[in-house]
C-alpha atoms as a PDB file:
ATOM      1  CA  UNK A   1      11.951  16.626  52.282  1.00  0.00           C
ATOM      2  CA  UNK A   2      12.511  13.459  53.831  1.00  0.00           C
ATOM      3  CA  UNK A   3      14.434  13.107  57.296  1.00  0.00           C
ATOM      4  CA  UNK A   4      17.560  11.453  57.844  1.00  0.00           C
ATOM      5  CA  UNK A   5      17.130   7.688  59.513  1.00  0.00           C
ATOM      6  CA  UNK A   6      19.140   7.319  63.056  1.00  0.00           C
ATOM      7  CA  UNK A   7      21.490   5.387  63.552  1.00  0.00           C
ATOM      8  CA  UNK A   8      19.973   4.044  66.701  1.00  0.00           C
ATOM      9  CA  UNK A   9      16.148   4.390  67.581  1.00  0.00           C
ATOM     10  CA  UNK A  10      14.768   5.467  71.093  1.00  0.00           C
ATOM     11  CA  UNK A  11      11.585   4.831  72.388  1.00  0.00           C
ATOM     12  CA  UNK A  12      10.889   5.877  76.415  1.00  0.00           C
ATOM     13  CA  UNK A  13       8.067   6.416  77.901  1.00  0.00           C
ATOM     14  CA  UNK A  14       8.440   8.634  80.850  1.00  0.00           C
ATOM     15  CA  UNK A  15       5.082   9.666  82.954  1.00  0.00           C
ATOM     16  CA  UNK A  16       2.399   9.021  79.963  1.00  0.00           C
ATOM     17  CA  UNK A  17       5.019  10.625  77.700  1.00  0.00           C
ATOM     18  CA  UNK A  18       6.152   9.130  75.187  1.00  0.00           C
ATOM     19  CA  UNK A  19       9.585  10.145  73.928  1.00  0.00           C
ATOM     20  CA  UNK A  20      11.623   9.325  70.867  1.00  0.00           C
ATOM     21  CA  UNK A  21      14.721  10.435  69.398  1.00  0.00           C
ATOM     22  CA  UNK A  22      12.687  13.087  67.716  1.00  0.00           C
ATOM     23  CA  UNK A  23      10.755  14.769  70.833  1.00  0.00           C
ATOM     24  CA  UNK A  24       7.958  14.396  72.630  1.00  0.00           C
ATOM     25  CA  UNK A  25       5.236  12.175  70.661  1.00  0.00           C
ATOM     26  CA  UNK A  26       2.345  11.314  72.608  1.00  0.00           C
ATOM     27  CA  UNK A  27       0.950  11.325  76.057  1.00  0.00           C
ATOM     28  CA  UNK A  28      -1.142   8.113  77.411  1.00  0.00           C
ATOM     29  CA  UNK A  29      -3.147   7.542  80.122  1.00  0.00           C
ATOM     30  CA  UNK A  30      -4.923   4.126  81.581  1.00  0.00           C
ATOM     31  CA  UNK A  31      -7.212   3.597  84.160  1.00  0.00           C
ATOM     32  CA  UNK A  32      -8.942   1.230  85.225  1.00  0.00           C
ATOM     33  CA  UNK A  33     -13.027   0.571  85.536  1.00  0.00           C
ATOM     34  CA  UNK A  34     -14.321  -2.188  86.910  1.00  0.00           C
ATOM     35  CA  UNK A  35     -12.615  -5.274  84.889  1.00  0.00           C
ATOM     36  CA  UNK A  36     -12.158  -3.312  81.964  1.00  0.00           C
ATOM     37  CA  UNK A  37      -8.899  -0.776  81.181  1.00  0.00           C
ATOM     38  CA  UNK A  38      -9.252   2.380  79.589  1.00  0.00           C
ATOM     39  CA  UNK A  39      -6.693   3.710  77.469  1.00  0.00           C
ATOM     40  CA  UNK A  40      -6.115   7.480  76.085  1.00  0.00           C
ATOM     41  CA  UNK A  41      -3.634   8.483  73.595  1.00  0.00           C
ATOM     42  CA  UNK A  42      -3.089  11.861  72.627  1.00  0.00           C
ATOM     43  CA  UNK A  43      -0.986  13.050  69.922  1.00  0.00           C
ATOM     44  CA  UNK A  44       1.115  16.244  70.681  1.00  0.00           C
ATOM     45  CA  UNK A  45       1.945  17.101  66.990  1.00  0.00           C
ATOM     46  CA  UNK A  46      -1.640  16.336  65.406  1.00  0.00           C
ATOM     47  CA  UNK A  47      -3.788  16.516  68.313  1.00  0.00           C
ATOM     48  CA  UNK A  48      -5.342  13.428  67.371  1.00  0.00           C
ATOM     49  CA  UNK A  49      -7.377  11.340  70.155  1.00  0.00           C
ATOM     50  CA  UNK A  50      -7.301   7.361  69.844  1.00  0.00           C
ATOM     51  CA  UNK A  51      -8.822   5.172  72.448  1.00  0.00           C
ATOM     52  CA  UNK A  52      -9.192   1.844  73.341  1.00  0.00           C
ATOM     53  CA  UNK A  53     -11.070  -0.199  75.596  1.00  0.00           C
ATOM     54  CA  UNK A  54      -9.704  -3.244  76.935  1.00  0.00           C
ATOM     55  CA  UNK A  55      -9.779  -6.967  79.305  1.00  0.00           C
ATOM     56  CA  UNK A  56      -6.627  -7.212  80.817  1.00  0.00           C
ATOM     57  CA  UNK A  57      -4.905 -10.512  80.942  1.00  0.00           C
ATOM     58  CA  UNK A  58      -7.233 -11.824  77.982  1.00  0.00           C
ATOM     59  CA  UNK A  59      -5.774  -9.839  74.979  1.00  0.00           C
ATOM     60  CA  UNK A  60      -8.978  -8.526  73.842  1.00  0.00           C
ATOM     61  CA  UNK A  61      -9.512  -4.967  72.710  1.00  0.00           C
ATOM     62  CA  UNK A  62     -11.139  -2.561  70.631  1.00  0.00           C
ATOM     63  CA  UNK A  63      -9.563   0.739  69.308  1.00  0.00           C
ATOM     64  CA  UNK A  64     -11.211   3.826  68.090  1.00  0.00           C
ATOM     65  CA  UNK A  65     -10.709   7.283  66.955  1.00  0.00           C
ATOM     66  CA  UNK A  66     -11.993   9.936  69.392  1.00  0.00           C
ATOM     67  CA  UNK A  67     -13.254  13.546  67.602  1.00  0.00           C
ATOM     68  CA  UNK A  68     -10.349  16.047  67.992  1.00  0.00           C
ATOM     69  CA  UNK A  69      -9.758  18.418  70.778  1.00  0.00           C
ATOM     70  CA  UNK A  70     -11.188  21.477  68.831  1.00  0.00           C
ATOM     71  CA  UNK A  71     -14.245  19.690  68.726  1.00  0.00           C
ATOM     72  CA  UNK A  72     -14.998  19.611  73.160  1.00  0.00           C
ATOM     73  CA  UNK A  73     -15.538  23.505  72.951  1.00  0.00           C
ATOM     74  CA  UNK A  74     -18.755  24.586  74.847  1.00  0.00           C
ATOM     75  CA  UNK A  75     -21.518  26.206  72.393  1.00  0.00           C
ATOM     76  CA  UNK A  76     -22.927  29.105  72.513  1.00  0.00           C
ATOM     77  CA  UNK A  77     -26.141  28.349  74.579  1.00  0.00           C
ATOM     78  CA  UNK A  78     -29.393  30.338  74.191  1.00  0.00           C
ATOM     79  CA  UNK A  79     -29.480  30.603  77.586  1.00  0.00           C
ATOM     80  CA  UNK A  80     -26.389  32.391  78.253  1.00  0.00           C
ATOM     81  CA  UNK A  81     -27.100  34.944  75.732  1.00  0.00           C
ATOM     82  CA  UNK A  82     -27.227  38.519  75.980  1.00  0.00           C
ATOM     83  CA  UNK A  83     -30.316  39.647  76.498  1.00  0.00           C
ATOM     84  CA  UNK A  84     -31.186  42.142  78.889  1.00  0.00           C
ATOM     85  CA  UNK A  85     -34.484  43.060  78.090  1.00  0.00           C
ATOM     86  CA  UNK A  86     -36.609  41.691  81.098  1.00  0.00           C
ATOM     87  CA  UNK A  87     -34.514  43.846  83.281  1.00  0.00           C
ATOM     88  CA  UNK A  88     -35.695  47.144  81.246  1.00  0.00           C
ATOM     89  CA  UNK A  89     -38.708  48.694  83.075  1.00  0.00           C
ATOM     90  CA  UNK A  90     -39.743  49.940  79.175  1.00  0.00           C
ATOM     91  CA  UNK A  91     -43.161  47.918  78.168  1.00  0.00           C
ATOM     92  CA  UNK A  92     -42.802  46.527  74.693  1.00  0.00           C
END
């Protein structure tokens, strides 16, 4: 089912987030390193991450797709595993 077109569009962005007449879309955040700006863009609804890396004042840029939140969980390191056999006093 399609939606029903407004009769007026609205387009704010207030503190990264960026509002239509819909809801809450995205959230964006810039910085700046060294002479380059670095731009984040997450999408609430997806969770998509888009960057893009910029020169301000030249109008040169290049976008790219970032992997997913899901994807910055922590694995399950050997290390960290169970394993509490060298604190057993039993030889093996």
């Amino acid at each position: 089912m399609t939606r029903k077109k407004s009769a007026f569009n609205f387009d704010k962005s207030i503190l990264g987030f960026n509002i239509t007449e819909r809801g809450v879309k995205s959230y964006t955040k810039t910085f700046k390193i060294g002479p380059f700006s670095q731009t984040i863009n997450i999408n609430v609804e997806t969770g998509h991450l888009k960057g893009t890396t910029s020169l301000p004042g030249t109008g040169l840029a290049k976008r790219y797709d970032l992997p997913d939140i899901s994807s910055f969980q922590v694995p399950d390191l050997p290390e960290y595993k169970e394993d509490n056999s060298m604190w057993s006093d039993d030889d093996r």
